[in-house]
C-alpha atoms as a PDB file:
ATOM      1  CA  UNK A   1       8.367 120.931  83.101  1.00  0.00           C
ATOM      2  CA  UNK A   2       9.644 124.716  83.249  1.00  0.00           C
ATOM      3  CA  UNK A   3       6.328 126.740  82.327  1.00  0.00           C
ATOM      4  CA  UNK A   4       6.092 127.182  85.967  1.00  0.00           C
ATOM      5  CA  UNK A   5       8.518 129.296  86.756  1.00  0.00           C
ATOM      6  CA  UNK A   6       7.392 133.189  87.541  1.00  0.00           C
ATOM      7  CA  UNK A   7       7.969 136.165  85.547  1.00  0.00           C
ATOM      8  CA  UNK A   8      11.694 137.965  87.308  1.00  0.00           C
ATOM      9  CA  UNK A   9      11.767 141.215  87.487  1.00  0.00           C
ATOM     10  CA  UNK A  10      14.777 143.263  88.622  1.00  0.00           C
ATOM     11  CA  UNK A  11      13.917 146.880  89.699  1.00  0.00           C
ATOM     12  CA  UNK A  12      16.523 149.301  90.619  1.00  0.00           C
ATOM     13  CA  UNK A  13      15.844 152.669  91.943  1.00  0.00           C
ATOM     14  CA  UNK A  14      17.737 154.669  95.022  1.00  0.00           C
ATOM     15  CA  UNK A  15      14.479 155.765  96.912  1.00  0.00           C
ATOM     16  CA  UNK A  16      13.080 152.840  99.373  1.00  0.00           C
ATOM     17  CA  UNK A  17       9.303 153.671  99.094  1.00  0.00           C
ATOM     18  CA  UNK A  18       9.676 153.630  95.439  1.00  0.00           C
ATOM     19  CA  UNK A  19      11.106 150.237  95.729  1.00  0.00           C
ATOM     20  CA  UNK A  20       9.210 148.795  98.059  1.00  0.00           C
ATOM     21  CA  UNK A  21       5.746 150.118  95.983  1.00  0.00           C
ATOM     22  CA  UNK A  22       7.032 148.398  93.145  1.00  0.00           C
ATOM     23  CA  UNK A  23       8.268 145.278  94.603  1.00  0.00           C
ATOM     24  CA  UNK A  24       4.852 144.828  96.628  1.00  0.00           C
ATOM     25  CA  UNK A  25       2.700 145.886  93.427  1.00  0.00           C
ATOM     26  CA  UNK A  26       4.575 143.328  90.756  1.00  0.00           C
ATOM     27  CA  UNK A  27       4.372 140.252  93.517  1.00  0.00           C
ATOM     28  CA  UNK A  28       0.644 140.510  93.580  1.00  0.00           C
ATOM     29  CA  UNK A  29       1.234 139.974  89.656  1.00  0.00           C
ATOM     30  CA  UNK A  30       2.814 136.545  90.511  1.00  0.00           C
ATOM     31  CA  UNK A  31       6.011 137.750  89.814  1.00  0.00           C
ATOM     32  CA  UNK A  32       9.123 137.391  91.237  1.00  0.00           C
ATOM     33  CA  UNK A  33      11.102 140.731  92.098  1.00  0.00           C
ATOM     34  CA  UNK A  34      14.628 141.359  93.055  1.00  0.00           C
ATOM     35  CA  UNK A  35      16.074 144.941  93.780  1.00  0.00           C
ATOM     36  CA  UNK A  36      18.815 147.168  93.746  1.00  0.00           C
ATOM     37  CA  UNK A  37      19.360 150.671  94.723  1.00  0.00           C
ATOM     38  CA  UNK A  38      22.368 151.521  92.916  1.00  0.00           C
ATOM     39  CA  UNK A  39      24.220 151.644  89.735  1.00  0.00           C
ATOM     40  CA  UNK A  40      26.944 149.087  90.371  1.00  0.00           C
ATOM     41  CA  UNK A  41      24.659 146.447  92.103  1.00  0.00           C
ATOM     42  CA  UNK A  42      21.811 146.547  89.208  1.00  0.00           C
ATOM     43  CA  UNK A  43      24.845 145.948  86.583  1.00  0.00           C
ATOM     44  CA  UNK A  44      26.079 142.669  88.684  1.00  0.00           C
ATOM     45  CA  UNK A  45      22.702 141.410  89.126  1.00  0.00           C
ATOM     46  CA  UNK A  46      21.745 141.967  85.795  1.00  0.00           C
ATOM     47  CA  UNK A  47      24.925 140.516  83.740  1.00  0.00           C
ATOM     48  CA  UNK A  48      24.155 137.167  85.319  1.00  0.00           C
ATOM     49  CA  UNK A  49      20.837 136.964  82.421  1.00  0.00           C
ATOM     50  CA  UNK A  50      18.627 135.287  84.704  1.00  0.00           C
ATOM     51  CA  UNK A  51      15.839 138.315  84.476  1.00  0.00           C
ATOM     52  CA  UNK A  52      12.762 138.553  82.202  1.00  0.00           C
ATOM     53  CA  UNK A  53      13.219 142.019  82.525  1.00  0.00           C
ATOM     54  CA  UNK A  54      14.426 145.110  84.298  1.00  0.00           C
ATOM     55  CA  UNK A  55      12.812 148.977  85.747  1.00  0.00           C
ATOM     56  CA  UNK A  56      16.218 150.948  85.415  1.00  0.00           C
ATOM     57  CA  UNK A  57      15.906 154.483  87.192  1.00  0.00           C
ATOM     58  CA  UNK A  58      18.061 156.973  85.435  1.00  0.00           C
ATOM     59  CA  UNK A  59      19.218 158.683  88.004  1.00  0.00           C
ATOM     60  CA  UNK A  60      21.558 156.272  90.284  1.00  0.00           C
ATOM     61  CA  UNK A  61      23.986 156.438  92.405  1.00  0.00           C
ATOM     62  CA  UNK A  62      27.619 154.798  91.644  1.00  0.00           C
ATOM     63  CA  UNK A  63      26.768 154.527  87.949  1.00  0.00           C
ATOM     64  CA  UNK A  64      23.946 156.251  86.111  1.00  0.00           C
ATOM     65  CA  UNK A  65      21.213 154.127  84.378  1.00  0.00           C
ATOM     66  CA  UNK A  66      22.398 155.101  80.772  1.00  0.00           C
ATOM     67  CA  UNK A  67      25.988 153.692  81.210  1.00  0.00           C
ATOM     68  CA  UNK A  68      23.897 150.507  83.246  1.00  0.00           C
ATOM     69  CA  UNK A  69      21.874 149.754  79.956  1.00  0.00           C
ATOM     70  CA  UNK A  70      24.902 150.610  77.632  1.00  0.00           C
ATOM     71  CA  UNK A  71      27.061 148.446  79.398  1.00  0.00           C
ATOM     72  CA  UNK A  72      25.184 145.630  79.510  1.00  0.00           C
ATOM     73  CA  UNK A  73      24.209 146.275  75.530  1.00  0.00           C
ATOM     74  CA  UNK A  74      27.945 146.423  75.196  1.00  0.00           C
ATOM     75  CA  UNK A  75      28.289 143.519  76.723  1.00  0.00           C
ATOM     76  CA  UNK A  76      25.330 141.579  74.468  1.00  0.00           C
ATOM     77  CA  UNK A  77      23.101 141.251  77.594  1.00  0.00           C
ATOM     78  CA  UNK A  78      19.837 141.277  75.937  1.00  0.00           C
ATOM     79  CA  UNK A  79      17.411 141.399  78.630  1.00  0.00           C
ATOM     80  CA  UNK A  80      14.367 143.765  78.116  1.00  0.00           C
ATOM     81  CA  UNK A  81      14.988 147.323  79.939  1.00  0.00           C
ATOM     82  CA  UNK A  82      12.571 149.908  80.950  1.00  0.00           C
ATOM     83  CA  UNK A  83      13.872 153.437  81.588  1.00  0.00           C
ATOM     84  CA  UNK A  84      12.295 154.989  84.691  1.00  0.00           C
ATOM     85  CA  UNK A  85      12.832 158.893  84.837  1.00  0.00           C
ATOM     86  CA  UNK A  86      11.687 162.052  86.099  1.00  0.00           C
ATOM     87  CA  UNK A  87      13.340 163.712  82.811  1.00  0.00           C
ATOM     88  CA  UNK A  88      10.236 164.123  80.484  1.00  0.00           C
ATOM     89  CA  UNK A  89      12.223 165.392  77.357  1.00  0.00           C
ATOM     90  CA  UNK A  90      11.741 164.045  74.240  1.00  0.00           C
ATOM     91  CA  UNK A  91      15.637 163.842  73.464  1.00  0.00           C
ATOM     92  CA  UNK A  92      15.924 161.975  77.279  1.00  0.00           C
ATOM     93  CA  UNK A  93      13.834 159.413  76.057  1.00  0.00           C
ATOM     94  CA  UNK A  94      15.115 159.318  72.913  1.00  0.00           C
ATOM     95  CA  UNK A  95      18.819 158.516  74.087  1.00  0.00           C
ATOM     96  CA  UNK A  96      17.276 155.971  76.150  1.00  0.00           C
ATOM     97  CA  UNK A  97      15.804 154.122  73.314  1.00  0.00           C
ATOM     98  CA  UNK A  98      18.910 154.663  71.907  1.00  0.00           C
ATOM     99  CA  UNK A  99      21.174 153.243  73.809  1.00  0.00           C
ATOM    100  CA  UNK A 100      18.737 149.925  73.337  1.00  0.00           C
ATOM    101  CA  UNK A 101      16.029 150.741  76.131  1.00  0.00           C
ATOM    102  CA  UNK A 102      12.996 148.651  75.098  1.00  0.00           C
ATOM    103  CA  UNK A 103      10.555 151.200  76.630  1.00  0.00           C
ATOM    104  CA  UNK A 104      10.219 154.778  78.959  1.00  0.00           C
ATOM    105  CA  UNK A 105       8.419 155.488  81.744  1.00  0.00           C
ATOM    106  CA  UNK A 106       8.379 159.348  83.398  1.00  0.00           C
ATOM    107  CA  UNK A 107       8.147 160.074  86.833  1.00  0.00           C
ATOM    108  CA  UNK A 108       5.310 160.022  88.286  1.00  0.00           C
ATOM    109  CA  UNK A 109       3.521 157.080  86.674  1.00  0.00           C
ATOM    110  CA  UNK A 110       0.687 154.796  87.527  1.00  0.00           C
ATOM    111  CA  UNK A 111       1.213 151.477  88.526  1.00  0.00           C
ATOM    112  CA  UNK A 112      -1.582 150.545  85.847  1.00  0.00           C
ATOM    113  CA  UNK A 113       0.531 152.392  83.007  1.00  0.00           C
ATOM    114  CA  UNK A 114       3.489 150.130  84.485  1.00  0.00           C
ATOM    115  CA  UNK A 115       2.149 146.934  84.368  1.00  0.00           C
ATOM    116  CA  UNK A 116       0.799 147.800  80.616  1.00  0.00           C
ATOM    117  CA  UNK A 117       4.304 148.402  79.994  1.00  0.00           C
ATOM    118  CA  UNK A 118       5.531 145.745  81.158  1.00  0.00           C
ATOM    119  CA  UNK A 119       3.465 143.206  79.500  1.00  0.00           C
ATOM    120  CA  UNK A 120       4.222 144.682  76.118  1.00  0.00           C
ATOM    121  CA  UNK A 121       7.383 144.334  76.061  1.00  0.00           C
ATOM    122  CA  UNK A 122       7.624 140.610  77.826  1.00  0.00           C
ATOM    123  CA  UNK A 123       4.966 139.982  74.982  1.00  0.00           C
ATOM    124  CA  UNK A 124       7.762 141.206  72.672  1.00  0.00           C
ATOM    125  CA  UNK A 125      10.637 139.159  73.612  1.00  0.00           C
ATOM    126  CA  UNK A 126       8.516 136.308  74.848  1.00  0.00           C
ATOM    127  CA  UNK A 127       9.160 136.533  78.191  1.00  0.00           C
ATOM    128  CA  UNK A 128      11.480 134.150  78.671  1.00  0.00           C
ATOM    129  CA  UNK A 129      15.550 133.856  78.895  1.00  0.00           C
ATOM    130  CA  UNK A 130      15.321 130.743  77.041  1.00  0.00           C
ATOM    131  CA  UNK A 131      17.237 132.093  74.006  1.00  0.00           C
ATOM    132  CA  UNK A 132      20.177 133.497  76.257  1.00  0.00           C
ATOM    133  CA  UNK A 133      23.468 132.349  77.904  1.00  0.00           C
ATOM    134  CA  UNK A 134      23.179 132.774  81.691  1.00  0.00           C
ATOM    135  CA  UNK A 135      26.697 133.426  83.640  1.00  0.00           C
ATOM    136  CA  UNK A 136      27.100 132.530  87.241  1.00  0.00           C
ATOM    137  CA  UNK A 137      30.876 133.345  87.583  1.00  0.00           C
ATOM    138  CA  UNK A 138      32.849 130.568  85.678  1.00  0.00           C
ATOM    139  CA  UNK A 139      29.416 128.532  85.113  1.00  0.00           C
ATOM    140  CA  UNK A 140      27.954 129.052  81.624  1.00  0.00           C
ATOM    141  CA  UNK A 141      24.217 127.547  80.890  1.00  0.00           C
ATOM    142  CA  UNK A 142      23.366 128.231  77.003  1.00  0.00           C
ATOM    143  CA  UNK A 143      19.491 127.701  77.042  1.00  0.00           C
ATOM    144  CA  UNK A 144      19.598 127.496  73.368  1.00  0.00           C
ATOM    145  CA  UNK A 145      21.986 124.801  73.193  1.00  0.00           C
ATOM    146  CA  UNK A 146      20.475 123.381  76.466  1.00  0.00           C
ATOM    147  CA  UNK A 147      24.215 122.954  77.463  1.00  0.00           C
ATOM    148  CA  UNK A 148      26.311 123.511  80.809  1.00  0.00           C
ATOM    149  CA  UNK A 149      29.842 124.683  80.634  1.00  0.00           C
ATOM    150  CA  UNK A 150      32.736 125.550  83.592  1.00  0.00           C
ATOM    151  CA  UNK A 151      35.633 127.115  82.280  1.00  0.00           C
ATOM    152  CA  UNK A 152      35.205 126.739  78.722  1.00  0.00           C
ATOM    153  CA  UNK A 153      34.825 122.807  79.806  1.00  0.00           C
ATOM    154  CA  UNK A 154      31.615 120.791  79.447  1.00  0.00           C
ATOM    155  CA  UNK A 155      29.376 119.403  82.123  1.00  0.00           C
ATOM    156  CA  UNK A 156      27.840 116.507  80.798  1.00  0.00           C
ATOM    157  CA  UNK A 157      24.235 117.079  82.135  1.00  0.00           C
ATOM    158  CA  UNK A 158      21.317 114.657  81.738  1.00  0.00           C
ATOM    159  CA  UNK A 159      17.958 116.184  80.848  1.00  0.00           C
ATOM    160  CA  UNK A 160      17.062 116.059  83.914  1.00  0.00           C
ATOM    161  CA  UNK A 161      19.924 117.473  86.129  1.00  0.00           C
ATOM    162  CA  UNK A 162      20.147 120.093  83.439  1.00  0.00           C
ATOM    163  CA  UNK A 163      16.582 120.995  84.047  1.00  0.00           C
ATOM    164  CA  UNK A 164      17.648 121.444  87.956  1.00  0.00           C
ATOM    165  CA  UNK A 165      20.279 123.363  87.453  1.00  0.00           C
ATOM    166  CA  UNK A 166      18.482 125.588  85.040  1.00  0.00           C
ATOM    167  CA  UNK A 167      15.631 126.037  87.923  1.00  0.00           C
ATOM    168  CA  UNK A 168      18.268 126.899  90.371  1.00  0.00           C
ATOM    169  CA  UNK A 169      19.563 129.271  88.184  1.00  0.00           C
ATOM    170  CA  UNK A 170      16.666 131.289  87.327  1.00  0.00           C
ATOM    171  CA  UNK A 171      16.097 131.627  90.609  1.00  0.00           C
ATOM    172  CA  UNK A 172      19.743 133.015  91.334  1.00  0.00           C
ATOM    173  CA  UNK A 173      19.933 134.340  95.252  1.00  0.00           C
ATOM    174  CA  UNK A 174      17.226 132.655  96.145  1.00  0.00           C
ATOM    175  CA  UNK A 175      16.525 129.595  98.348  1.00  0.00           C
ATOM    176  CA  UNK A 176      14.198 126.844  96.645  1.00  0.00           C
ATOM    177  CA  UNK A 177      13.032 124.334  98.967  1.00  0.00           C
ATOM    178  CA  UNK A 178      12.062 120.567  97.534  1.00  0.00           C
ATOM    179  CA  UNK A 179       8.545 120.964  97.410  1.00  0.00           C
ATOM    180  CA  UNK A 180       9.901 124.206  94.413  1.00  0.00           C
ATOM    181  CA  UNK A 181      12.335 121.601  92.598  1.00  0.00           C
ATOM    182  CA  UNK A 182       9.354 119.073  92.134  1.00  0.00           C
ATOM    183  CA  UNK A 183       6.867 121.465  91.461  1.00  0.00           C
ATOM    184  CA  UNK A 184       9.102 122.864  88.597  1.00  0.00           C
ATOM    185  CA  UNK A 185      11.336 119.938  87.622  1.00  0.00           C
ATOM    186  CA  UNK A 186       9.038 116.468  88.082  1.00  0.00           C
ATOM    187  CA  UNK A 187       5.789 118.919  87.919  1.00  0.00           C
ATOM    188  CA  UNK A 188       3.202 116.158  88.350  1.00  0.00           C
ATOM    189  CA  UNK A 189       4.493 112.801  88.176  1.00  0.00           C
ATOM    190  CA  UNK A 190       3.473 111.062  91.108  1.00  0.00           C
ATOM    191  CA  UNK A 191       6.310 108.600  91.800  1.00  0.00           C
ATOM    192  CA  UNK A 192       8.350 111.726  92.746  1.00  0.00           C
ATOM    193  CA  UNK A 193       9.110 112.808  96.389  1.00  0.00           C
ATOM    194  CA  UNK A 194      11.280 115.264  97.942  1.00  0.00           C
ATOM    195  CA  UNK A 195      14.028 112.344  98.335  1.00  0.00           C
ATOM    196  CA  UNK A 196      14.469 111.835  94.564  1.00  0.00           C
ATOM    197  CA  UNK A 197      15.423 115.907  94.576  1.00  0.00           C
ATOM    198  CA  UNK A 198      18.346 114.694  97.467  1.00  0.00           C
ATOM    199  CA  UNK A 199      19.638 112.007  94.685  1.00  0.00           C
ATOM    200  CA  UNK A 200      19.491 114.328  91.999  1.00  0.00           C
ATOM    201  CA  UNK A 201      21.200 117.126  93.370  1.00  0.00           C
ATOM    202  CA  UNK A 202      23.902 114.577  94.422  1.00  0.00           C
ATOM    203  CA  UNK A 203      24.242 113.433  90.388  1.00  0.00           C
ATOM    204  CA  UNK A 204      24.319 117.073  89.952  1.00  0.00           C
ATOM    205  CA  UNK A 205      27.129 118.039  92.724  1.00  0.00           C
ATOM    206  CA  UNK A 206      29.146 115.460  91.686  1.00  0.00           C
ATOM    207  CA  UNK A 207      29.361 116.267  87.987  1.00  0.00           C
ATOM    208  CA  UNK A 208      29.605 119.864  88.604  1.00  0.00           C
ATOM    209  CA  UNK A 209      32.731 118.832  90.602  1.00  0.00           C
ATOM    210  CA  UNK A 210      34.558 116.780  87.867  1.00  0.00           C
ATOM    211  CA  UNK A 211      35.137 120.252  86.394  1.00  0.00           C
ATOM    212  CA  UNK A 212      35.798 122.357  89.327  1.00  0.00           C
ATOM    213  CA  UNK A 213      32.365 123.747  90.037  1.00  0.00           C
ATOM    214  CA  UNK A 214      31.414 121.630  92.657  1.00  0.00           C
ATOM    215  CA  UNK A 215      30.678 124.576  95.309  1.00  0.00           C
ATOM    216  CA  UNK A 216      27.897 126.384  92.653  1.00  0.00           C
ATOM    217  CA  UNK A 217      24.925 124.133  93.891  1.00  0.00           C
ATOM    218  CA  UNK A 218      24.681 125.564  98.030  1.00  0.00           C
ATOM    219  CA  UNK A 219      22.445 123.618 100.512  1.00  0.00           C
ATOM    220  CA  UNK A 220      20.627 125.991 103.077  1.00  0.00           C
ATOM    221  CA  UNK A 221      20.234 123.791 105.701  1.00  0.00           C
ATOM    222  CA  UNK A 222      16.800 123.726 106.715  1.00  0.00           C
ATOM    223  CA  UNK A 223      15.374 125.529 103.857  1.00  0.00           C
ATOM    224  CA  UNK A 224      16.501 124.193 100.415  1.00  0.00           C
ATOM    225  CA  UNK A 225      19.223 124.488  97.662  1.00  0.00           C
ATOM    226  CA  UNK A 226      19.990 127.902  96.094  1.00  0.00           C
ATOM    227  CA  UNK A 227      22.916 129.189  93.887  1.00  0.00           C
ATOM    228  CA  UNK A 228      24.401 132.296  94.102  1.00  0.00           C
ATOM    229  CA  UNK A 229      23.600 135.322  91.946  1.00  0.00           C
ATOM    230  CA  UNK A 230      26.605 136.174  90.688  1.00  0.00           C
END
């Protein structure tokens, strides 16, 4: 049971306070919001496919926006992109859409406007990653296929640790604690506890580590499980 899982967003712009606006206004949307304030960082994060969509400012440092979105395009990364710029011209927002931008929004803008934005284009693409290949360095989960592979090797998943390891990827970077694994994983069947999570990360570790990959799933002691996000 994976409807649960929020909405992530990555936004990537060089000036904290518009960062921090945009973080604080897309969490009270129930979303789930990552950022980066440069060029190089936004292309890492986004390559690894595990974002609904991402608010690329033009204007970055390290690596502009345009060569961001054309290198991931390059790359067949086909998560949704929205251009954020203070360049109003018609033929900067045309090369945007272009280079495979899925929408344009000028500097200043409302948050209202935004969110519109947003939703449209999520709406469009069904916002999900369900249809894509998510890379975590050597790991390979093809959510079409609903199959894990390490190395160009297999991991023969059940349905179950397959749907962990897809929740732990999604969530890429960040720390989900038992009561998150049920919740998105078991959902509401009552004969689960936090100690059948234990068991089944164990099935999971130990199959991961028949190929190699054994180190992907991370315990944070205290906290939860998390893998890394890239």
């Amino acid at each position: 049971m994976l409807s649960r899982v929020k909405t992530r967003v990555l936004v990537v712009d060089d000036e904290v306070g518009v960062r921090k606006a945009l973080d604080r206004g897309l969490r009270a949307e129930g979303m789930d919001v990552v950022t980066a304030s440069d060029g190089p960082s936004a292309l890492r994060l986004a390559r690894t496919g595990t974002f609904d969509a991402l608010l690329l400012d033009i204007m970055l440092p390290g690596l502009s926006g345009y060569r961001v979105l054309q290198r991931l395009r390059e790359e067949g990364v086909r998560t949704p992109v929205i251009l954020v710029s203070a360049k109003d011209g018609e033929i900067d927002q045309a090369d945007g859409l272009d280079l495979g931008a899925d929408g344009y929004l000028v500097k200043p803008f409302s948050f209202v406007v935004l969110r519109a934005q947003l939703r449209a284009v999520l709406r469009r693409t069904g916002g999900d990653r369900a249809r894509g290949v998510v890379r975590l360095g050597g790991l390979e989960i093809d959510r079409s296929a609903r199959e894990v592979r390490f190395d160009g090797a297999t991991v023969p998943l059940s349905p179950r640790e397959y749907a962990l390891l897809e929740v732990l990827a999604r969530g890429a970077g960040t720390v989900l604690t038992k009561d998150d694994l049920l919740a998105e994983v078991w959902g509401d069947e009552r004969a689960a506890t936090r100690n059948v999570v234990e068991v089944y990360i164990g099935y999971l570790r130990r199959k991961l580590d028949a190929v190699g990959a054994g180190d992907v799933v991370r315990t944070v002691r205290g906290h939860g499980y998390q893998v890394a996000s890239g």
